[in-house]
PDB file of N, CA and C in Angstrom:
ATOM      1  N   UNK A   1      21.196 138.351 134.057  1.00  0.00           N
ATOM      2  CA  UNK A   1      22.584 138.309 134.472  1.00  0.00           C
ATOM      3  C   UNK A   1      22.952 139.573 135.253  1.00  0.00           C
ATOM      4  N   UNK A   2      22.565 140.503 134.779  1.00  0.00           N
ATOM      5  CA  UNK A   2      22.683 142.099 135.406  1.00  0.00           C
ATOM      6  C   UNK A   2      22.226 142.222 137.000  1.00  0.00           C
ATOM      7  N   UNK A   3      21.307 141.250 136.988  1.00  0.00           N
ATOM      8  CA  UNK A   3      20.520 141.201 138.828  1.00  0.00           C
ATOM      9  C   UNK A   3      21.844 140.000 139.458  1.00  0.00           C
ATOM     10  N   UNK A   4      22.423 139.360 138.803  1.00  0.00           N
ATOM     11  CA  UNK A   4      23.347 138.401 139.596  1.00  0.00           C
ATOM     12  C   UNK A   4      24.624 139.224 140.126  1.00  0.00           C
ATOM     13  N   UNK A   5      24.866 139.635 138.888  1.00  0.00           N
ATOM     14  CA  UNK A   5      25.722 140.558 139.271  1.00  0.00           C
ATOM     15  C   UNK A   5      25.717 141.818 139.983  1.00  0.00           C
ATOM     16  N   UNK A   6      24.560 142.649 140.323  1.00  0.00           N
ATOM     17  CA  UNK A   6      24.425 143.361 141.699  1.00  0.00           C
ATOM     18  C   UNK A   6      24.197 142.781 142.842  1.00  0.00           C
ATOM     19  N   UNK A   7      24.116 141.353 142.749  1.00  0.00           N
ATOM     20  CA  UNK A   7      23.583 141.030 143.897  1.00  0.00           C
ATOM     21  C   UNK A   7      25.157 140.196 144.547  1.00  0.00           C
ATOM     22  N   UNK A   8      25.773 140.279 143.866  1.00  0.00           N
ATOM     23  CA  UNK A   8      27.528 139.815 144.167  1.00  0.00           C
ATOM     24  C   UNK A   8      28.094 141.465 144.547  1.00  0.00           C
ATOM     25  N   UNK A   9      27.761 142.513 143.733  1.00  0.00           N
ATOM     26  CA  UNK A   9      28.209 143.482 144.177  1.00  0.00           C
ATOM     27  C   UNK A   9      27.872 143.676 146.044  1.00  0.00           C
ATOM     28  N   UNK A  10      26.352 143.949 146.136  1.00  0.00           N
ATOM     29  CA  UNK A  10      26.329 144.033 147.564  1.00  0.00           C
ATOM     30  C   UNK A  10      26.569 142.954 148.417  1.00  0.00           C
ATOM     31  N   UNK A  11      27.104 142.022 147.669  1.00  0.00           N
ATOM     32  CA  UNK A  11      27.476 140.910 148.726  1.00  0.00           C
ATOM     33  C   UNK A  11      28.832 140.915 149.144  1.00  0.00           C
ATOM     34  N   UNK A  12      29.526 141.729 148.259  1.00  0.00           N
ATOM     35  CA  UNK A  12      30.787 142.129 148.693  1.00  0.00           C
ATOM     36  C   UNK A  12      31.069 143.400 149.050  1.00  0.00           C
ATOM     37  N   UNK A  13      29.978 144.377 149.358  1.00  0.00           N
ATOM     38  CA  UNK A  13      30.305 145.690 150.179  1.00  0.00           C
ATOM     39  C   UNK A  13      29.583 145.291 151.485  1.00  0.00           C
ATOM     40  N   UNK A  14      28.631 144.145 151.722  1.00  0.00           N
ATOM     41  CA  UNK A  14      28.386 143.527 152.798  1.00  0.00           C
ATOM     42  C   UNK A  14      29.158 142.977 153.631  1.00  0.00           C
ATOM     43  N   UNK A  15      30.377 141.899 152.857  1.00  0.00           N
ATOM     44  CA  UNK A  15      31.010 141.415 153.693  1.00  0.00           C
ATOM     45  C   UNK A  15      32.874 142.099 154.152  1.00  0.00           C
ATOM     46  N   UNK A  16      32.791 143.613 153.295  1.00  0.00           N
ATOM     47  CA  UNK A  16      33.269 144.598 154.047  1.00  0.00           C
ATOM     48  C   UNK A  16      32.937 145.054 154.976  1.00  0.00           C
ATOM     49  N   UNK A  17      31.548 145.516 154.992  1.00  0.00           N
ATOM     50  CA  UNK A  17      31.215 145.840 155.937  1.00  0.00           C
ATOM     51  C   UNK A  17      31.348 144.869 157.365  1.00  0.00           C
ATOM     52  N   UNK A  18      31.045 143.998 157.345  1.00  0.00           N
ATOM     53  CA  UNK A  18      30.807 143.117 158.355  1.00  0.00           C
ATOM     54  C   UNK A  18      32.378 142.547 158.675  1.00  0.00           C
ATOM     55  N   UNK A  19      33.607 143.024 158.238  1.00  0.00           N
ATOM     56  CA  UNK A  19      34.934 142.981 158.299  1.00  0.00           C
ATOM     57  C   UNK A  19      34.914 144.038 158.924  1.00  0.00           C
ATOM     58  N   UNK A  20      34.316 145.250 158.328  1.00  0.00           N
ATOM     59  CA  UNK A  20      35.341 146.628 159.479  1.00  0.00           C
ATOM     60  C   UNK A  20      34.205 145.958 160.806  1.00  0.00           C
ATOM     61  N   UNK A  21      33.025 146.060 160.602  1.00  0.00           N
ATOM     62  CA  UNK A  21      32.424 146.068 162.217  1.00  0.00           C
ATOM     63  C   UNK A  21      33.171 145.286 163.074  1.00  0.00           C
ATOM     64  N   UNK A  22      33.344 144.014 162.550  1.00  0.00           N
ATOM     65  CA  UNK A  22      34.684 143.091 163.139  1.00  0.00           C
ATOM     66  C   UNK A  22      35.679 143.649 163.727  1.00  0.00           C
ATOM     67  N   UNK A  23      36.386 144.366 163.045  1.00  0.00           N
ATOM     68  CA  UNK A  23      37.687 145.091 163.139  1.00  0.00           C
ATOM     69  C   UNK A  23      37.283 145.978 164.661  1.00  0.00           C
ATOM     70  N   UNK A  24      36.247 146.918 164.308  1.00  0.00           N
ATOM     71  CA  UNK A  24      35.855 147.780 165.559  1.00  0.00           C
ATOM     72  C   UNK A  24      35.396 147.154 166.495  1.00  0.00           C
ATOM     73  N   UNK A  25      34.986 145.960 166.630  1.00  0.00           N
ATOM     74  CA  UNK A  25      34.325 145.308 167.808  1.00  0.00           C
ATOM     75  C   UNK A  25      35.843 144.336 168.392  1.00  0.00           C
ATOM     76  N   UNK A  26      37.048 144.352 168.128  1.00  0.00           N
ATOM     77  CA  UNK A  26      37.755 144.375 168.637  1.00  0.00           C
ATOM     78  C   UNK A  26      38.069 142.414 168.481  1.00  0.00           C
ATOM     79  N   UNK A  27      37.444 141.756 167.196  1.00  0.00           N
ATOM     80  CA  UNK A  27      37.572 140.500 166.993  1.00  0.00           C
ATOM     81  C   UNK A  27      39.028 140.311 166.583  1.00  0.00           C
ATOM     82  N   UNK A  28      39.568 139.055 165.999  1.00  0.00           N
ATOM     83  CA  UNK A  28      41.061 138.605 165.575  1.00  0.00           C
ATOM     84  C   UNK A  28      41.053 140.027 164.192  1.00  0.00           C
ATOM     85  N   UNK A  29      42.294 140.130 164.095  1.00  0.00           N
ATOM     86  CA  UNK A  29      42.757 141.026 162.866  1.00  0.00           C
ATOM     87  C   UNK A  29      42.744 140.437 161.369  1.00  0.00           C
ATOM     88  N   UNK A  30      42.660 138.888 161.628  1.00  0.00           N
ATOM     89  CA  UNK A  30      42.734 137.954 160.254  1.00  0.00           C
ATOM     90  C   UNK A  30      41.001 137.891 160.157  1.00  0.00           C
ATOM     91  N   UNK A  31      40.588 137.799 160.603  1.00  0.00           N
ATOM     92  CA  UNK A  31      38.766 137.675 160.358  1.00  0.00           C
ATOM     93  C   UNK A  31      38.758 138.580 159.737  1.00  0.00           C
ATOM     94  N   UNK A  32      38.936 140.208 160.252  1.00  0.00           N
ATOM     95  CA  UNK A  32      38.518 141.439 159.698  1.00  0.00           C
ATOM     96  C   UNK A  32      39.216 141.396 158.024  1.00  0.00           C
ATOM     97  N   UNK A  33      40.465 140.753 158.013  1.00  0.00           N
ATOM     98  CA  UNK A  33      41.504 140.844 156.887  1.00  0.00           C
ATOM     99  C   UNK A  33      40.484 139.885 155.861  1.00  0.00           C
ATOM    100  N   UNK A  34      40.315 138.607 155.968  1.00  0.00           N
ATOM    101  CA  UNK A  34      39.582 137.761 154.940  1.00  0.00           C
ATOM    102  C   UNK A  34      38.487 138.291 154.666  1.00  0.00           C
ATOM    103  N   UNK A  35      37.421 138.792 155.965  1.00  0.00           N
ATOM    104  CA  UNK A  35      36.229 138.949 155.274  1.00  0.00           C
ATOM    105  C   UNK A  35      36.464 140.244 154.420  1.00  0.00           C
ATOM    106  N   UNK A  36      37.322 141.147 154.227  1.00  0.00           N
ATOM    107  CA  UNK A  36      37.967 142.266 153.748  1.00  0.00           C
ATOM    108  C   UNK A  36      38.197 142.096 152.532  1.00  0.00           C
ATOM    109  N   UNK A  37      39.577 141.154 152.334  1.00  0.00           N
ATOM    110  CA  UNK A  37      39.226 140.333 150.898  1.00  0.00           C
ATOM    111  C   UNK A  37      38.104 139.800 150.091  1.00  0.00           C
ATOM    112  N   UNK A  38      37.890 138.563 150.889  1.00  0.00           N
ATOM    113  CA  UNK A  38      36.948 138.099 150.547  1.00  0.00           C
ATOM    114  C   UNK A  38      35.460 138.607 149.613  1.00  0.00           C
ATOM    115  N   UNK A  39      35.447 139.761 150.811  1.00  0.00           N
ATOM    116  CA  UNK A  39      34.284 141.164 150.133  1.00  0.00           C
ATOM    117  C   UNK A  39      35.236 141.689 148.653  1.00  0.00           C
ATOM    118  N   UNK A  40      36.173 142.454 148.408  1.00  0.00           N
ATOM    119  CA  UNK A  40      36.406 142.555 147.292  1.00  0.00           C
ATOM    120  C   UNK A  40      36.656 141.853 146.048  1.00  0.00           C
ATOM    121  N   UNK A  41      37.005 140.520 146.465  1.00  0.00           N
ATOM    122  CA  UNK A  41      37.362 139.717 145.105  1.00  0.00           C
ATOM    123  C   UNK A  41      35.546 139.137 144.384  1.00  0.00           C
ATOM    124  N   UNK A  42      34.391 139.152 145.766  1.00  0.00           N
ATOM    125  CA  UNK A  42      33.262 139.441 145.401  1.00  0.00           C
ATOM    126  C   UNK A  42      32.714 140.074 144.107  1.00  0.00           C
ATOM    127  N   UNK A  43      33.105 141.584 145.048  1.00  0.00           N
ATOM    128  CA  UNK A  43      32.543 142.973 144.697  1.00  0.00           C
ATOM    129  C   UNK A  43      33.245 142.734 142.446  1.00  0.00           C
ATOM    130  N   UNK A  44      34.508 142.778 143.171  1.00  0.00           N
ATOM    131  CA  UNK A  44      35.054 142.806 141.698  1.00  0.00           C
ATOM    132  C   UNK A  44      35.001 141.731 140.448  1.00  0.00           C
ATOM    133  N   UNK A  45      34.284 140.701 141.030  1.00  0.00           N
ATOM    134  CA  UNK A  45      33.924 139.766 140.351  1.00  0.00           C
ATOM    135  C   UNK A  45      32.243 139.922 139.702  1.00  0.00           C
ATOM    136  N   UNK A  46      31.337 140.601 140.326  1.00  0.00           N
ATOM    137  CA  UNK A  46      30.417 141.180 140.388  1.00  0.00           C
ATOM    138  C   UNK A  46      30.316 142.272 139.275  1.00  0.00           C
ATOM    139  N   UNK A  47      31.159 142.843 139.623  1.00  0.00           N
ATOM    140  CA  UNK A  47      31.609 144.132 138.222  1.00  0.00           C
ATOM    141  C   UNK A  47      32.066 143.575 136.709  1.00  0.00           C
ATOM    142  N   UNK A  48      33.105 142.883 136.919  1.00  0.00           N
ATOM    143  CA  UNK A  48      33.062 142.107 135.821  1.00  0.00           C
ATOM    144  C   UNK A  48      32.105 141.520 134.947  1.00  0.00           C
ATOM    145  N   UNK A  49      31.291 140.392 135.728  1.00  0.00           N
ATOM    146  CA  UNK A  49      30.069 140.292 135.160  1.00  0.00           C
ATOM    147  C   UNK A  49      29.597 141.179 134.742  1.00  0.00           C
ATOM    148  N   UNK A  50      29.241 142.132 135.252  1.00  0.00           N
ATOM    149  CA  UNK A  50      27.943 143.330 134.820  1.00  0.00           C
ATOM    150  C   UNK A  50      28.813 144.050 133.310  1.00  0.00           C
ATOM    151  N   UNK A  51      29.884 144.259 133.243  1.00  0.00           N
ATOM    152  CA  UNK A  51      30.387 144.788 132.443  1.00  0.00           C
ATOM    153  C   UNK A  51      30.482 143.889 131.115  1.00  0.00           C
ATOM    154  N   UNK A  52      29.986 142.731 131.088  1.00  0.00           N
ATOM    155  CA  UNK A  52      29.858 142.141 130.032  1.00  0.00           C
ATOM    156  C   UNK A  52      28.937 143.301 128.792  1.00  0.00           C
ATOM    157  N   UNK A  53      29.557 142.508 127.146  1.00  0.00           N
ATOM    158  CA  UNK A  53      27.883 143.019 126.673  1.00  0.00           C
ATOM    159  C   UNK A  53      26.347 142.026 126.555  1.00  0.00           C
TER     160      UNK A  53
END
């Protein structure tokens, strides 16, 4: 369970990432915004898991 849940973690500092590059490459402002979200409700869902006992 511990590998699922890092692997949601970098899937949501991934799809931050790939929101700001968005953002800087000058795409719509709502792309950069969802995949933005999107990446954190990930990331933090990811954490959760892991924080189980």
């Amino acid at each position: 369970m511990k590998v699922f849940a890092k692997a949601l973690e970098a899937l949501g500092i991934a799809c931050v990432m790939i929101g700001l590059a968005e953002g800087i490459l000058g795409s719509t402002m709502w792309m950069e915004l969802y995949l933005s979200v999107a990446g954190i409700i990930v990331f933090i869902a990811g954490r959760r898991i892991e924080k189980r006992p």
